[in-house]
C-alpha atoms as a PDB file:
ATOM      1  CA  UNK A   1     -87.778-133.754 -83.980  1.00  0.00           C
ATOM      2  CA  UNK A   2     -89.117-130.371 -85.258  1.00  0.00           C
ATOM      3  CA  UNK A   3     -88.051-126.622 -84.795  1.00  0.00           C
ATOM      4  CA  UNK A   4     -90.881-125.434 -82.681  1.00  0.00           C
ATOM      5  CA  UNK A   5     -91.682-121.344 -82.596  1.00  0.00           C
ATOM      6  CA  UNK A   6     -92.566-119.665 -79.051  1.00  0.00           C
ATOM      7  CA  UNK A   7     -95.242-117.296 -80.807  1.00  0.00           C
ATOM      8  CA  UNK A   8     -94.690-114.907 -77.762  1.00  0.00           C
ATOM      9  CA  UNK A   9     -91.268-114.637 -78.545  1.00  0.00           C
ATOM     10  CA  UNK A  10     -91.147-114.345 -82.075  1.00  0.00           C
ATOM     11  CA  UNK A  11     -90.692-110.661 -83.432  1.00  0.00           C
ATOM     12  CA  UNK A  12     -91.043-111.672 -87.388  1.00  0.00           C
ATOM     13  CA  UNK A  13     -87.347-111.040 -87.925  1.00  0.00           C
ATOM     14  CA  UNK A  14     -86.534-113.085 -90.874  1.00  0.00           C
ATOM     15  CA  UNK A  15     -83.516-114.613 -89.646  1.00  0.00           C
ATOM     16  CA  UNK A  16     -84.974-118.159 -89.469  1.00  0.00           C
ATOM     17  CA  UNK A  17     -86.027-117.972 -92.478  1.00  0.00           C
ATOM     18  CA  UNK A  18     -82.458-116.749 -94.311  1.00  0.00           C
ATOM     19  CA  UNK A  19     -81.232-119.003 -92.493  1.00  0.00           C
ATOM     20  CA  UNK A  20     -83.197-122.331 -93.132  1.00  0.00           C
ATOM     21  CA  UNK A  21     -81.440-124.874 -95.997  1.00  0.00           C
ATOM     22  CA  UNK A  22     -84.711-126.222 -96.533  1.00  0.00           C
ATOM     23  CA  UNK A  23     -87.240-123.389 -96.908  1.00  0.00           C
ATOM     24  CA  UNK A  24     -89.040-124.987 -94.463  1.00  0.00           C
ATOM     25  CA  UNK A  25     -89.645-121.652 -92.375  1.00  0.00           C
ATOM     26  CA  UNK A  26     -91.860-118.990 -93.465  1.00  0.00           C
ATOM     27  CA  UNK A  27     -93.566-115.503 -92.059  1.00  0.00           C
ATOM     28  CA  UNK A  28     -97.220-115.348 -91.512  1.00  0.00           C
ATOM     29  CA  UNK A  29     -99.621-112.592 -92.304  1.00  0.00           C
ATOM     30  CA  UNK A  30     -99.071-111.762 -88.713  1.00  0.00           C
ATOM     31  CA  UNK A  31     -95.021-111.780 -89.370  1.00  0.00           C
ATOM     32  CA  UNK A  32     -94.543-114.908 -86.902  1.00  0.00           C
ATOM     33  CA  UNK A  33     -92.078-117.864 -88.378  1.00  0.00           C
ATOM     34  CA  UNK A  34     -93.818-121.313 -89.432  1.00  0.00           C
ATOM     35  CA  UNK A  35     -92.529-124.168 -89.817  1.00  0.00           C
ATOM     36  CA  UNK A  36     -93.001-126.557 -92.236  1.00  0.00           C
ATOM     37  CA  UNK A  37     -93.090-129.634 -90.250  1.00  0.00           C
ATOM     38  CA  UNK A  38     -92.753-132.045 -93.400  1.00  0.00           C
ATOM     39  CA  UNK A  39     -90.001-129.853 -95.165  1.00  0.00           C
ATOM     40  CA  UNK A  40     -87.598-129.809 -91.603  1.00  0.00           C
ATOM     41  CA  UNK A  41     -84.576-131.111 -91.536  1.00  0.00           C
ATOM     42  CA  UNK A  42     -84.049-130.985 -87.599  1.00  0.00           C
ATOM     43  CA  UNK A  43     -80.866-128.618 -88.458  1.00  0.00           C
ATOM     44  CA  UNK A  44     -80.944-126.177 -85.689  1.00  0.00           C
ATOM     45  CA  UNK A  45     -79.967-123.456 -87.910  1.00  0.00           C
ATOM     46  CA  UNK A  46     -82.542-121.794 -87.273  1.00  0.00           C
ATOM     47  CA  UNK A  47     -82.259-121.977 -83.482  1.00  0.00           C
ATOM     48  CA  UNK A  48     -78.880-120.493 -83.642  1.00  0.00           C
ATOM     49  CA  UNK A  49     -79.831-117.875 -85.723  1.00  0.00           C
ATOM     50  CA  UNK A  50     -82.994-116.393 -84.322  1.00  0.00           C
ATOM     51  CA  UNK A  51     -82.003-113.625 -81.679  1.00  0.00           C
ATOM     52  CA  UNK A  52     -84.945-113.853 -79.358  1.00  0.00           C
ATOM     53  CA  UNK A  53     -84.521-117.559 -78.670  1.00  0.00           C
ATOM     54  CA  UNK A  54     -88.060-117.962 -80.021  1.00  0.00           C
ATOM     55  CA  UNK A  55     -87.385-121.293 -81.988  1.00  0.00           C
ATOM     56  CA  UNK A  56     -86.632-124.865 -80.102  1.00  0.00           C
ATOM     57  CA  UNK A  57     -85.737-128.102 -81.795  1.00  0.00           C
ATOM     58  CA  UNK A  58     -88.392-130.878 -80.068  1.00  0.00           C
END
């Protein structure tokens, strides 16, 4: 399992990313979160702490 980011709903917030244990979450150019998929540790931290329920754990 993997946090997975809905593109769409992402507004390039930053909370994922403070939120993260494992830096595995970072903003691109286009300020949308990506994950790391070898650095994810399946927390859900991020989930609970992105506003726009843009990120999934799959």
């Amino acid at each position: 399992m993997v946090a997975k980011i809905d593109a769409d709903s992402c507004t390039g917030c930053g909370s994922c990313v403070d939120e993260c244990p494992a830096a595995a979450i970072s903003l691109s150019d286009e300020d949308i979160a990506v994950v790391d998929e070898s650095e994810c540790l399946d927390c859900g931290a991020c989930e609970d702490a992105c506003p726009n329920n843009a990120i999934t754990i799959e």
